[in-house]
C-alpha atoms as a PDB file:
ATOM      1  CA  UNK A   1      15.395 -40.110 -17.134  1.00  0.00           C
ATOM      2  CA  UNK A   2      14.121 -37.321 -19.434  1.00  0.00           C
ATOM      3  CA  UNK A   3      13.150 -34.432 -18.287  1.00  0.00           C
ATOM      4  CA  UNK A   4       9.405 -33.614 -17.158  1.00  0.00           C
ATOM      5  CA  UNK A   5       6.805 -31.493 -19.591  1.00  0.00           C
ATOM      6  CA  UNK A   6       5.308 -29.334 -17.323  1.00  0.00           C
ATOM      7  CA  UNK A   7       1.529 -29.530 -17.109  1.00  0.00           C
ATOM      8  CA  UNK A   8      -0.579 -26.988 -19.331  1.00  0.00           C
ATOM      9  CA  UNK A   9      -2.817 -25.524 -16.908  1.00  0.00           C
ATOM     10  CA  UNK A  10      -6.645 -27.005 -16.970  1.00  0.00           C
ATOM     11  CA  UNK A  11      -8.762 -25.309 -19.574  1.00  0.00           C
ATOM     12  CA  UNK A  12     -11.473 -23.232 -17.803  1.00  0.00           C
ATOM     13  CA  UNK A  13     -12.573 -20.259 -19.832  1.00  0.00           C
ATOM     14  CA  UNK A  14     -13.374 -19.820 -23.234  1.00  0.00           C
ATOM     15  CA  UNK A  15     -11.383 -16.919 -24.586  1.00  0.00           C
ATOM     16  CA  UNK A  16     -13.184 -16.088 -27.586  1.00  0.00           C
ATOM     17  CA  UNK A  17     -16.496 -16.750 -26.020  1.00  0.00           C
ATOM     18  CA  UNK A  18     -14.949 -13.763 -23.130  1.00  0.00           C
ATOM     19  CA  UNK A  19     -14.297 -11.226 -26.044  1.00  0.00           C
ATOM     20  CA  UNK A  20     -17.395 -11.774 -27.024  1.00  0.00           C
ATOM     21  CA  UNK A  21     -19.536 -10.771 -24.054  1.00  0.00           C
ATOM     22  CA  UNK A  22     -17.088  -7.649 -23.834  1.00  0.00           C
ATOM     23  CA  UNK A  23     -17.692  -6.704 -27.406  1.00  0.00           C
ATOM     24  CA  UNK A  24     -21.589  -6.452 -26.656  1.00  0.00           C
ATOM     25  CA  UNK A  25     -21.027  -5.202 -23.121  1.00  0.00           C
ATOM     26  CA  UNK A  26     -18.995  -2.314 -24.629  1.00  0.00           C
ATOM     27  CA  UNK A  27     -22.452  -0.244 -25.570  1.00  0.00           C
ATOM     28  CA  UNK A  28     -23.340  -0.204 -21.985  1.00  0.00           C
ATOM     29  CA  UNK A  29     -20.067  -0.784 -19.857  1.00  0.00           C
ATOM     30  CA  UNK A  30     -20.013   3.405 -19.054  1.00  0.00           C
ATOM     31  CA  UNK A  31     -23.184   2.508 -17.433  1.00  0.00           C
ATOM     32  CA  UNK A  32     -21.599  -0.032 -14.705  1.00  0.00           C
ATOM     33  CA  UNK A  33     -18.145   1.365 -14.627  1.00  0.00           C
ATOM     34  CA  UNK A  34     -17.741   2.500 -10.715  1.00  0.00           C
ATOM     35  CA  UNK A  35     -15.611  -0.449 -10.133  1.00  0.00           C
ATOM     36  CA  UNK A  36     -13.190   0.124 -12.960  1.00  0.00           C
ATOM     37  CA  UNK A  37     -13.098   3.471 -11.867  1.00  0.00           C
ATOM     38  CA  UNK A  38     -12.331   3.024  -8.287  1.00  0.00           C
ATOM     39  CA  UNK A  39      -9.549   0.290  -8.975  1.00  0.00           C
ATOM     40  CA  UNK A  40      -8.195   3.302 -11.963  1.00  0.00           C
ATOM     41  CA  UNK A  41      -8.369   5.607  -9.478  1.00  0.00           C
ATOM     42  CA  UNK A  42      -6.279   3.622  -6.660  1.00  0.00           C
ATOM     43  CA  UNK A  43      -3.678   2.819  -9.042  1.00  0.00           C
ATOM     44  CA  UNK A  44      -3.130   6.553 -10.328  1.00  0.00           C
ATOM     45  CA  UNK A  45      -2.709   7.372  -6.253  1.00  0.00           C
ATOM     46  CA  UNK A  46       0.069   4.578  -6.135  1.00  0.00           C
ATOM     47  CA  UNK A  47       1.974   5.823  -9.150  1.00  0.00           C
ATOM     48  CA  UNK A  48       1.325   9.161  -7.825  1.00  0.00           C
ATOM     49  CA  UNK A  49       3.225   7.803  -4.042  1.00  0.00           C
ATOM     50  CA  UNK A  50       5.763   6.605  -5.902  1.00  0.00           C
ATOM     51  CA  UNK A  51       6.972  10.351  -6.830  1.00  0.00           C
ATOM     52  CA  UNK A  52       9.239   9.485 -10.338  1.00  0.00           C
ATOM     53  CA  UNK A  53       8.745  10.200 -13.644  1.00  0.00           C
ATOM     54  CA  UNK A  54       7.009   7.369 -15.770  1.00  0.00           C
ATOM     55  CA  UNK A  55       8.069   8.046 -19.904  1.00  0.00           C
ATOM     56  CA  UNK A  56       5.912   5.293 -20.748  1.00  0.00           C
ATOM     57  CA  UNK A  57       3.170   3.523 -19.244  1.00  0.00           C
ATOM     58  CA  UNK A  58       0.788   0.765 -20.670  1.00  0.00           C
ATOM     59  CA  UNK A  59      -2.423   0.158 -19.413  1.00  0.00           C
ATOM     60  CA  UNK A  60      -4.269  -2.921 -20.517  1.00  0.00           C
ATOM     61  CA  UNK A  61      -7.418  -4.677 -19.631  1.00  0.00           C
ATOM     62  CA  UNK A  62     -11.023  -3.327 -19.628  1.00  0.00           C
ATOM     63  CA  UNK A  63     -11.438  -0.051 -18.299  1.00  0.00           C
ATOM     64  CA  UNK A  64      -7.872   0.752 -19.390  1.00  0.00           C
ATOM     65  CA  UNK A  65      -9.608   3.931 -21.630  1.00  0.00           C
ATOM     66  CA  UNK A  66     -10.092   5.292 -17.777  1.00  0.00           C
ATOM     67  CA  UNK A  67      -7.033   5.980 -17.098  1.00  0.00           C
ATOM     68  CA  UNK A  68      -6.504   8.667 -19.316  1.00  0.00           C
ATOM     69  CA  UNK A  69      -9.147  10.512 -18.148  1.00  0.00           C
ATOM     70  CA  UNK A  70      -8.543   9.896 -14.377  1.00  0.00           C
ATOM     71  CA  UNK A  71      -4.931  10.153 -14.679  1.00  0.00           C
ATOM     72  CA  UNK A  72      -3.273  13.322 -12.935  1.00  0.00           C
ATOM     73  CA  UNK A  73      -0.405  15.695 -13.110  1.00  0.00           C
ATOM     74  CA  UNK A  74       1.309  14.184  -9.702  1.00  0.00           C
ATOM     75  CA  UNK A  75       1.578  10.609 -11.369  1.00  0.00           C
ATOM     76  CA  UNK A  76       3.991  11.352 -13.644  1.00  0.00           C
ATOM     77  CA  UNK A  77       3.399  10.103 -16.818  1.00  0.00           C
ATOM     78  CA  UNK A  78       4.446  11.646 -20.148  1.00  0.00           C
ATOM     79  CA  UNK A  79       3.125   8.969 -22.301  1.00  0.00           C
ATOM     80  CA  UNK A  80      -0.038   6.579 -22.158  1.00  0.00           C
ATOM     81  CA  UNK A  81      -0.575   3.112 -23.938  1.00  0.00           C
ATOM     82  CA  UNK A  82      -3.842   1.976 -23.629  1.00  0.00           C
ATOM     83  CA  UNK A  83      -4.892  -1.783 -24.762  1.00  0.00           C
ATOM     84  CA  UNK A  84      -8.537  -1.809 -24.178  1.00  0.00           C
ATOM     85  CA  UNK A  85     -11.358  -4.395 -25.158  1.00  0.00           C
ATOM     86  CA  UNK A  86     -14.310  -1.996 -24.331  1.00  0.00           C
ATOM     87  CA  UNK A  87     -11.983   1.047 -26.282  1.00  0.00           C
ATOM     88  CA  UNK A  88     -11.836  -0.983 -29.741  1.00  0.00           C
ATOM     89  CA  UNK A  89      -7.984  -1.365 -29.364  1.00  0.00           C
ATOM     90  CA  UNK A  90      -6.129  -4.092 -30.455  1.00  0.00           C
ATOM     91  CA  UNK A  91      -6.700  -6.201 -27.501  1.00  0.00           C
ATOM     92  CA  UNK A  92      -4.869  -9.325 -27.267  1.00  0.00           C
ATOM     93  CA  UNK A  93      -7.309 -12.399 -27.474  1.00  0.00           C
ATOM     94  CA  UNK A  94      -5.296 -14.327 -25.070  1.00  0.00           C
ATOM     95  CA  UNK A  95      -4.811 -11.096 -22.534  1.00  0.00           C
ATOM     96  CA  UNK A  96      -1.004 -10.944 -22.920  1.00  0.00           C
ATOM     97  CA  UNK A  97       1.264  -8.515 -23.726  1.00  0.00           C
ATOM     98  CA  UNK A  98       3.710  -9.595 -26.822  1.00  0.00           C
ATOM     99  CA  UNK A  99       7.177  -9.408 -25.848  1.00  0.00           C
ATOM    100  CA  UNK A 100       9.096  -6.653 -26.642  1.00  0.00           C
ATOM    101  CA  UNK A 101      12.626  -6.865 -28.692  1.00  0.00           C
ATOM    102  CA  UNK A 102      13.428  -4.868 -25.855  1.00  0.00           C
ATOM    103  CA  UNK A 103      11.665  -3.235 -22.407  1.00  0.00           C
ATOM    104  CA  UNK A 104      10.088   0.386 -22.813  1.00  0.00           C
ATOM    105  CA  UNK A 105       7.628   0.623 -20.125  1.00  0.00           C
ATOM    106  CA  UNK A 106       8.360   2.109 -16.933  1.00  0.00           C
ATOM    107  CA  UNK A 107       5.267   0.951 -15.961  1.00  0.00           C
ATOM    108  CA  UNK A 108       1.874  -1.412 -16.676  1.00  0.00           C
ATOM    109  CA  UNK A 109      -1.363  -1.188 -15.472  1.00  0.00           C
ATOM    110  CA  UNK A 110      -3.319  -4.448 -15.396  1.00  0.00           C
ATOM    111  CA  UNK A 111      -6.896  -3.671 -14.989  1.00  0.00           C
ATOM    112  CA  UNK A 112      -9.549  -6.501 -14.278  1.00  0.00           C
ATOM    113  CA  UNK A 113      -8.277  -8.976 -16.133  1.00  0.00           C
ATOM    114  CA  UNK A 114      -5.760 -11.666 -15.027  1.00  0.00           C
ATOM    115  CA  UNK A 115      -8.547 -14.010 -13.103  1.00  0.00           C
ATOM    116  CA  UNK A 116     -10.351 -14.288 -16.665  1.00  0.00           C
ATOM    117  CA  UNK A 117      -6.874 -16.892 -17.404  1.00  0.00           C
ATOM    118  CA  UNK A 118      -6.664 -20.058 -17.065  1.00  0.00           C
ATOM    119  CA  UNK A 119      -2.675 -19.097 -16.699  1.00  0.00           C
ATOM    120  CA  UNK A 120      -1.543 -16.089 -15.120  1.00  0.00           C
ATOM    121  CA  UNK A 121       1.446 -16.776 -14.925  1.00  0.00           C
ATOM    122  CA  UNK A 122       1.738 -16.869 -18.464  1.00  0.00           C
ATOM    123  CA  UNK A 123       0.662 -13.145 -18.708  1.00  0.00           C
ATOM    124  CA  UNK A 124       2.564 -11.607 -16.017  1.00  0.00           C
ATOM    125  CA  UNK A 125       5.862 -12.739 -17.348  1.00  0.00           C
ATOM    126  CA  UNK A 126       5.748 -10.965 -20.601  1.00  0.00           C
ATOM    127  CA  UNK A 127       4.837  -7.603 -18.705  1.00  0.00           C
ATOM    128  CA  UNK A 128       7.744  -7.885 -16.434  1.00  0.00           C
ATOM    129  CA  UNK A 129      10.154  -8.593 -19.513  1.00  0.00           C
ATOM    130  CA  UNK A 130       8.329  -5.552 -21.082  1.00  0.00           C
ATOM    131  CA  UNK A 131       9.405  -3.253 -18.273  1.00  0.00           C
ATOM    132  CA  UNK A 132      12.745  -1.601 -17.981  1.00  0.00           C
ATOM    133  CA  UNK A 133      14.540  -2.546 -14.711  1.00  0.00           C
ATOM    134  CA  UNK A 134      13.283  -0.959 -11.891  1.00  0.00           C
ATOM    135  CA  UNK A 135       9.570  -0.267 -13.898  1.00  0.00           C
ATOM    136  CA  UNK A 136       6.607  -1.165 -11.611  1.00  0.00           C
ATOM    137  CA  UNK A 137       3.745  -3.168 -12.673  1.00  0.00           C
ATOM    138  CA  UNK A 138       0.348  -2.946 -11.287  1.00  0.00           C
ATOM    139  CA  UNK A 139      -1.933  -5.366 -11.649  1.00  0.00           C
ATOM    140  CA  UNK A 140      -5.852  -5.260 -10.138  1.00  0.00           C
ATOM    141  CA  UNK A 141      -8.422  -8.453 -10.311  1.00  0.00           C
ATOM    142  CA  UNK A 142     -10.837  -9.726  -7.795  1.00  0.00           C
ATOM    143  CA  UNK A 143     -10.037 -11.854  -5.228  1.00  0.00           C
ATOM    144  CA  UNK A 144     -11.873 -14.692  -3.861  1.00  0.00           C
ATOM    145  CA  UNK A 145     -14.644 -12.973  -1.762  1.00  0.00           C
ATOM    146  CA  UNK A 146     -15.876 -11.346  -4.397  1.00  0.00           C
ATOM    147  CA  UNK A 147     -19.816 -11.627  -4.942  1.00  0.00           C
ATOM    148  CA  UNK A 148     -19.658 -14.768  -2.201  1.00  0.00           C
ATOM    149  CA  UNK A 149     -23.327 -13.524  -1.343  1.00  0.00           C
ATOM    150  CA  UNK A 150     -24.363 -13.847  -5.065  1.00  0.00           C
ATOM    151  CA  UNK A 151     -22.633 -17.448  -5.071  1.00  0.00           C
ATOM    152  CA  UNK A 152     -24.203 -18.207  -1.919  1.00  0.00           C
ATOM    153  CA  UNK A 153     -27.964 -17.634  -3.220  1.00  0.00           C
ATOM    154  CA  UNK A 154     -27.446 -18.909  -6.507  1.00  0.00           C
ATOM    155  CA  UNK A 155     -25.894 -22.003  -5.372  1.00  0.00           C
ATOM    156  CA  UNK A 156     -29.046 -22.889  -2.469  1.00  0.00           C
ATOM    157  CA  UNK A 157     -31.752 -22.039  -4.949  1.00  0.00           C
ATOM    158  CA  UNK A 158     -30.493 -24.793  -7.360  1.00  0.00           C
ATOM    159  CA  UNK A 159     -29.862 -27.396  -4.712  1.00  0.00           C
ATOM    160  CA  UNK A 160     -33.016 -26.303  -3.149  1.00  0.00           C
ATOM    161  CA  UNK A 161     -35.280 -26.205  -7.205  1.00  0.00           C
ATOM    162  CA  UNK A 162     -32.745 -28.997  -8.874  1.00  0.00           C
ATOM    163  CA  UNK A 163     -31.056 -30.782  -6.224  1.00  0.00           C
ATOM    164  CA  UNK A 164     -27.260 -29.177  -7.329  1.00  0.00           C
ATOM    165  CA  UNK A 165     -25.590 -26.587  -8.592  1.00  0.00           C
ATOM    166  CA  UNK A 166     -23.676 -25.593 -12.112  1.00  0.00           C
ATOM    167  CA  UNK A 167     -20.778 -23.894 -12.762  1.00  0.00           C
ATOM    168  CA  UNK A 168     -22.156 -19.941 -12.683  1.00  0.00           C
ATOM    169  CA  UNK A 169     -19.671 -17.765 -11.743  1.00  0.00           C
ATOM    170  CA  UNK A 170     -15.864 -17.259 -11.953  1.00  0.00           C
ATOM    171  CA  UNK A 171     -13.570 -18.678  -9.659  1.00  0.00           C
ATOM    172  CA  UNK A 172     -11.579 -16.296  -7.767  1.00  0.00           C
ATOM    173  CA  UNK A 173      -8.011 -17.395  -5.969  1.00  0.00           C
ATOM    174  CA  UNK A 174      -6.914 -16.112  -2.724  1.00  0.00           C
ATOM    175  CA  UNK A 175      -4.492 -13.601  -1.742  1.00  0.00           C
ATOM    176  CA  UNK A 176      -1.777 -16.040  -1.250  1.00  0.00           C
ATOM    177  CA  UNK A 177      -1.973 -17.607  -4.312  1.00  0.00           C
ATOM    178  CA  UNK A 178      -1.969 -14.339  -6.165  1.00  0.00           C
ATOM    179  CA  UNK A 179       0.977 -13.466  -4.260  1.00  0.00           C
ATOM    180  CA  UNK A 180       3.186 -16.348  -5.066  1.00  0.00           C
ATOM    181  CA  UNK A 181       2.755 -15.692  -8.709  1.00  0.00           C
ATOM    182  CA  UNK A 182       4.502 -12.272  -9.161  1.00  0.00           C
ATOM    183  CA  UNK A 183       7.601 -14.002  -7.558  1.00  0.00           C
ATOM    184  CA  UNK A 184       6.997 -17.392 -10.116  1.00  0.00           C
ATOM    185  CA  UNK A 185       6.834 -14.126 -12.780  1.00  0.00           C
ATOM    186  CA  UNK A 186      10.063 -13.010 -11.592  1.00  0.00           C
ATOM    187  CA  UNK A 187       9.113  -9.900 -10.213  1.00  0.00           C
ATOM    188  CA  UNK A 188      11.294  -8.443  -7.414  1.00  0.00           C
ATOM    189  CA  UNK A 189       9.885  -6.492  -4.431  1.00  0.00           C
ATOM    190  CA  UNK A 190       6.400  -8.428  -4.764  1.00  0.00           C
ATOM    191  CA  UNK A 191       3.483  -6.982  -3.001  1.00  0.00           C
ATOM    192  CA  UNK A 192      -0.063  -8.146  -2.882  1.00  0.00           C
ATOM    193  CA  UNK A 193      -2.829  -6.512  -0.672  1.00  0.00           C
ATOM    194  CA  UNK A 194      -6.974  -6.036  -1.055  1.00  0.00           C
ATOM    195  CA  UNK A 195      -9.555  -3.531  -1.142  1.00  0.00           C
ATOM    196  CA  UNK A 196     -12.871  -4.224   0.063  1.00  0.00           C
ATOM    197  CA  UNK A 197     -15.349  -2.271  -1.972  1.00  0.00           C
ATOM    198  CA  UNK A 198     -19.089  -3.045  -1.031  1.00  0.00           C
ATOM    199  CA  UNK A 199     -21.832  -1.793  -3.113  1.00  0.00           C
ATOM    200  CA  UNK A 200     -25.506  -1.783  -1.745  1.00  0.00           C
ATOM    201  CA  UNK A 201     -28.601  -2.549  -4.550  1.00  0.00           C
ATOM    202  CA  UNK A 202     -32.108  -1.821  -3.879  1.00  0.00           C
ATOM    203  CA  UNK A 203     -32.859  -4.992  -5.727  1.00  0.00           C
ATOM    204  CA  UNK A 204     -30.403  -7.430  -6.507  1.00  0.00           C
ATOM    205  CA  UNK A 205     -31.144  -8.326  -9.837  1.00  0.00           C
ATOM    206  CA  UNK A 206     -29.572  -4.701 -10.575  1.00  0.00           C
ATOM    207  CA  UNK A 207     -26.371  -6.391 -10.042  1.00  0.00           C
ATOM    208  CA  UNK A 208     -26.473  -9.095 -12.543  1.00  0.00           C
ATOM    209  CA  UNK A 209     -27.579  -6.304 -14.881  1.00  0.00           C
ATOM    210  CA  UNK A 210     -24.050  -4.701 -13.875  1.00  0.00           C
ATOM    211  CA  UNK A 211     -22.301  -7.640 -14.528  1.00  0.00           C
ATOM    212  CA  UNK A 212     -23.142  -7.932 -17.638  1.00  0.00           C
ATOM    213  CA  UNK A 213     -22.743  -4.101 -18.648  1.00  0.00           C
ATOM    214  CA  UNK A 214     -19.067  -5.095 -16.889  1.00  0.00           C
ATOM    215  CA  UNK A 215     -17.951  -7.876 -19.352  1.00  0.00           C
ATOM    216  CA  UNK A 216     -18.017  -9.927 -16.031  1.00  0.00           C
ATOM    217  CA  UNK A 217     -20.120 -13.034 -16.558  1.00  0.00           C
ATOM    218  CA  UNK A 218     -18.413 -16.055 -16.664  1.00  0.00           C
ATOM    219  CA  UNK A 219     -17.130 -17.135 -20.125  1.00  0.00           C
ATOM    220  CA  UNK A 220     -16.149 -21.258 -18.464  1.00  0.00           C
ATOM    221  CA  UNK A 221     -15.349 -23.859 -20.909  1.00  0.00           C
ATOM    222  CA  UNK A 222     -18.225 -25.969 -19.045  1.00  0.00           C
ATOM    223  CA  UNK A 223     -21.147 -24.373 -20.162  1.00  0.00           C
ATOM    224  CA  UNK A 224     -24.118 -24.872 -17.378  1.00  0.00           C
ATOM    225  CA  UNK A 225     -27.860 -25.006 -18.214  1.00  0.00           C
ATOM    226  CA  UNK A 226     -29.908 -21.763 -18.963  1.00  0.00           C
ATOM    227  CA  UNK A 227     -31.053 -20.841 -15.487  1.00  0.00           C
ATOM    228  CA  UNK A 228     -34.517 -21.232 -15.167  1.00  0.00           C
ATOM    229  CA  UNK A 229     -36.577 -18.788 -13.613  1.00  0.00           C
ATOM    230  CA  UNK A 230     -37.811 -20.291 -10.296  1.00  0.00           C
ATOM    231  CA  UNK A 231     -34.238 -20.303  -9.523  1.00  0.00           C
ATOM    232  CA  UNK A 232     -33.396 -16.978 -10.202  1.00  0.00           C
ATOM    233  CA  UNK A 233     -36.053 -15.860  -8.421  1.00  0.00           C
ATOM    234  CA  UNK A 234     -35.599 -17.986  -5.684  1.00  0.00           C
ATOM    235  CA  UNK A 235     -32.000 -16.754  -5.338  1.00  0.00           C
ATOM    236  CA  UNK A 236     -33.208 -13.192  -5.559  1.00  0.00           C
ATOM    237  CA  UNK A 237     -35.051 -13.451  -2.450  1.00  0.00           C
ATOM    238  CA  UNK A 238     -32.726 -15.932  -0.926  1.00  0.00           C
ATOM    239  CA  UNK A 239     -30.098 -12.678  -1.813  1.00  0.00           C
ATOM    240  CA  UNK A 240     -32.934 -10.428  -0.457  1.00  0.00           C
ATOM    241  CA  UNK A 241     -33.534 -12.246   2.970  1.00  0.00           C
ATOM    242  CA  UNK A 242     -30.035 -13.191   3.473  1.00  0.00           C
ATOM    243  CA  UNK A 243     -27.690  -9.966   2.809  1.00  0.00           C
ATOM    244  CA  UNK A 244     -30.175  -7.159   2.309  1.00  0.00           C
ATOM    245  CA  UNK A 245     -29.467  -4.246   4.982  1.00  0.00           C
ATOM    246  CA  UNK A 246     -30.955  -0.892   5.585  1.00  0.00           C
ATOM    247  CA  UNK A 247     -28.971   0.406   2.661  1.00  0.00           C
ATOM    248  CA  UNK A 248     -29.872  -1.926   0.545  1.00  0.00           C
ATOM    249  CA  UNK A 249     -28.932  -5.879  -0.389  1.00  0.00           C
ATOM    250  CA  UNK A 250     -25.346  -5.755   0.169  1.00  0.00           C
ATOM    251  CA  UNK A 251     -22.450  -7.315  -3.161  1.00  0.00           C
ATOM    252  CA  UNK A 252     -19.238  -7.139  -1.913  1.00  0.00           C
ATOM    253  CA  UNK A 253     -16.356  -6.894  -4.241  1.00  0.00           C
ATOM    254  CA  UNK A 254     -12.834  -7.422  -2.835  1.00  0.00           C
ATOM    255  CA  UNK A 255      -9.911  -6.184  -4.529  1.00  0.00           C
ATOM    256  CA  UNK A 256      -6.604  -7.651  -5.092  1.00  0.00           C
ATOM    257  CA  UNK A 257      -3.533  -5.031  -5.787  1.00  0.00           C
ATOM    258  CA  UNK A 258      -0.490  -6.426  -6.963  1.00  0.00           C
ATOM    259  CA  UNK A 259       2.452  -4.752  -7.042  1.00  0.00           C
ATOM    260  CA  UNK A 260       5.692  -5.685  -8.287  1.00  0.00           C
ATOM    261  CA  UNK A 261       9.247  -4.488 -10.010  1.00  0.00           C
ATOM    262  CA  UNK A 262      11.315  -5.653 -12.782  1.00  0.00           C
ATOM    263  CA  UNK A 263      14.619  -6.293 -10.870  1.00  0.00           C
ATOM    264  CA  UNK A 264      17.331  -3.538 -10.505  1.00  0.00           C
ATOM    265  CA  UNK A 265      20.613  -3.340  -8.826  1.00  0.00           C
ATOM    266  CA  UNK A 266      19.467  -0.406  -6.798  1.00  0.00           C
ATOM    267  CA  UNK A 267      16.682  -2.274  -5.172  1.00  0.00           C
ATOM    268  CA  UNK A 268      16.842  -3.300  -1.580  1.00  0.00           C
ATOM    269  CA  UNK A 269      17.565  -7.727  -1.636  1.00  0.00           C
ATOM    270  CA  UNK A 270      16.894  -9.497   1.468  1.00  0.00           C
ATOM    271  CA  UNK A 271      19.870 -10.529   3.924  1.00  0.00           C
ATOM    272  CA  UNK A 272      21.648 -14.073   3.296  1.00  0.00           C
ATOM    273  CA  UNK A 273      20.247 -16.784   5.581  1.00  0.00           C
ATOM    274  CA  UNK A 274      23.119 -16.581   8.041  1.00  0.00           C
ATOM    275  CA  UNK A 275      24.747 -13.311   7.498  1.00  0.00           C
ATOM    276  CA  UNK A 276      22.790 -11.932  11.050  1.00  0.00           C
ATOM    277  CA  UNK A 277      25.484 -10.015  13.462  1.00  0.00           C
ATOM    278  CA  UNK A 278      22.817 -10.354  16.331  1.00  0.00           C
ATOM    279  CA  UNK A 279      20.275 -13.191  17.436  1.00  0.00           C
ATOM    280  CA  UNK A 280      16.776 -12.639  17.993  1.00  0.00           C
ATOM    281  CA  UNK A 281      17.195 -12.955  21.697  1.00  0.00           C
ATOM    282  CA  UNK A 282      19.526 -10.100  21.873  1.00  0.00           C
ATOM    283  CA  UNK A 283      17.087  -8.270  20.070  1.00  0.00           C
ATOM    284  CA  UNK A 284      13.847  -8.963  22.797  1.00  0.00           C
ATOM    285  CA  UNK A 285      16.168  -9.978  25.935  1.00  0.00           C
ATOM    286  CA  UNK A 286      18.825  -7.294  24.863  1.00  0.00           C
ATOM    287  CA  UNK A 287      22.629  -7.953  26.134  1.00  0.00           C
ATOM    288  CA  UNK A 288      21.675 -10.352  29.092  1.00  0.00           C
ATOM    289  CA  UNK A 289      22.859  -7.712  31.808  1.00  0.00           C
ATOM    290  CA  UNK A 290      20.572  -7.860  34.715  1.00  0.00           C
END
C-alpha cells in the first residue's frame, strides 16, 4: 500500500491580503503598540533569567523593531536581527524563516505572528533548525480568549440584525494545542504558559481603531460582508452593557509564551518508562514500617 500524503492544512488566511493591512497599518502601529511592547518586554526578562550570553539573536514578526529599543544590558545579546513588517525589512510573505546552510542563532524571538498561519508547524521548524543546539526560541501569539468579549457582541448583534454571523475575527487555538506543536517542531524542553493582559476603553470602538493600527484584523480566505452599521452599533452597546466596568469596557488579551530549545546533549531528558528504583507508594506510604 503506498504511503499516505499528508494533508495540507485548510486554507484560512490570505497572506498577501495580511501584508497588506500591515503595510498601511505601519503609519499608525506606534500609536497602538502597548501590546507589542508588553509581550517585547516579557521576553527580554526571560532571556535576561536565563543569565548566558546570546551572539546572535533574531527577532521576527511585527513589533520585532521593539526589541532593540527595549532590549537591556542583563539579556545578553551582542548582536540583533530584526525581520519586521511594520520596520520595512525583508519580511517573509509566508512568516518563515529560510533555512540556514547551517544554525547561527542562539536565539529567536517570534513576536505576534504564528496564529496569522494556516500552518505553524511549518514555521516553527525552520527556526529550530536555525538555532544552534541548546539556542532558545521564543515565540508570543494570542491565545484563544483573546477579545472573546468583542466576539461575543459582534456575533449577537448579527444574529440579533441578520439572523447569523460571518467569519470576523481570527481564530485563536488553545494552550494545549500550542503546546503540542513545539514538540511536533522538534523542540526539546517545550514550555507553553499565558499572560492575561486586560486593557479597559472608554468606548469600545477605540479598540477596533487599535486593531487596525495593530495589523490585527483578520486577513481569512472567506471574506464576510461589509458590516453594516446597525450592527456595529448594536455590538457597541451590546460590548457597552455587557463588559463595561468602572474603568472602562473591559478587551482582554491573553498571551501565549512558548518556549522551547534546539536539542543538546547537556539538556536534562526525561527517565525511561521503567527505569524507576522506587514506586509511587514508597514515595506517599514511605517504607511500610508502622
Amino acid at each position: 500500500m503506498p504511503p499516505m500524503t499528508p494533508k495540507a492544512p485548510p486554507q484560512i488566511f490570505n497572506r498577501s491580503l495580511l501584508h497588506l493591512r500591515r503595510r498601511r497599518a505601519a503609519r499608525h502601529f506606534a500609536e497602538a503598540d502597548f501590546l507589542h511592547r508588553a509581550v517585547v518586554l516579557d521576553m527580554i526578562d526571560r532571556l535576561e533569567s536565563i543569565a548566558r550570553p546570546f551572539d546572535r539573536v533574531l527577532a521576527i514578526g511585527p513589533g520585532a523593531h521593539l526589541v532593540e529599543s527595549l532590549l537591556t544590558p542583563e539579556a545578553g545579546v551582542r548582536q540583533l536581527d530584526c525581520l519586521d513588517p511594520f520596520a520595512g525589512n525583508a519580511f517573509p510573505v509566508d512568516g518563515i524563516v529560510r533555512p540556514q546552510t547551517e544554525p547561527k542563532y542562539a536565539a529567536i524571538l517570534s513576536i505576534m505572528d504564528l496564529h496569522m498561519m494556516d500552518d505553524p508547524l511549518a514555521a516553527l521548524t525552520p527556526m529550530r533548525l536555525a538555532l544552534k543546539p541548546d539556542g532558545v526560541m521564543i515565540a508570543a501569539l494570542p491565545g484563544e480568549e483573546t477579545l472573546h468579549e468583542l466576539r461575543d457582541c459582534l456575533y449577537q448583534a448579527e444574529t440579533e440584525i441578520l439572523g447569523g454571523v460571518s467569519p470576523r475575527l481570527v481564530p485563536m487555538a488553545p494552550l494545549k494545542s500550542l503546546g503540542a506543536l513545539l514538540q511536533r517542531a522538534g523542540f526539546a524542553l517545550p514550555v507553553a504558559d499565558k499572560i492575561a493582559m486586560p486593557v479597559h476603553y472608554q468606548n469600545p470602538v477605540r479598540l477596533l481603531h487599535d486593531l487596525r493600527a495593530m495589523g490585527e484584523t483578520a486577513p481569512l480566505v472567506q471574506t464576510a460582508p461589509p458590516l453594516r452599521r446597525a450592527v456595529l452599533a448594536r455590538a457597541m452597546a451590546l460590548y457597552e452593557e455587557k463588559y463595561g466596568e468602572e474603568k472602562g469596557a473591559k478587551a482582554s488579551f491573553d498571551i501565549v509564551m512558548l518556549t522551547g530549545w534546539a536539542p543538546h546533549a547537556s539538556q536534562q531528558k526525561p527517565l525511561k518508562p521503567g527505569s524507576a528504583t522506587h514506586s509511587l507508594a514508597q514515595a506517599i506510604l514511605g517504607n511500610g514500617k508502622p
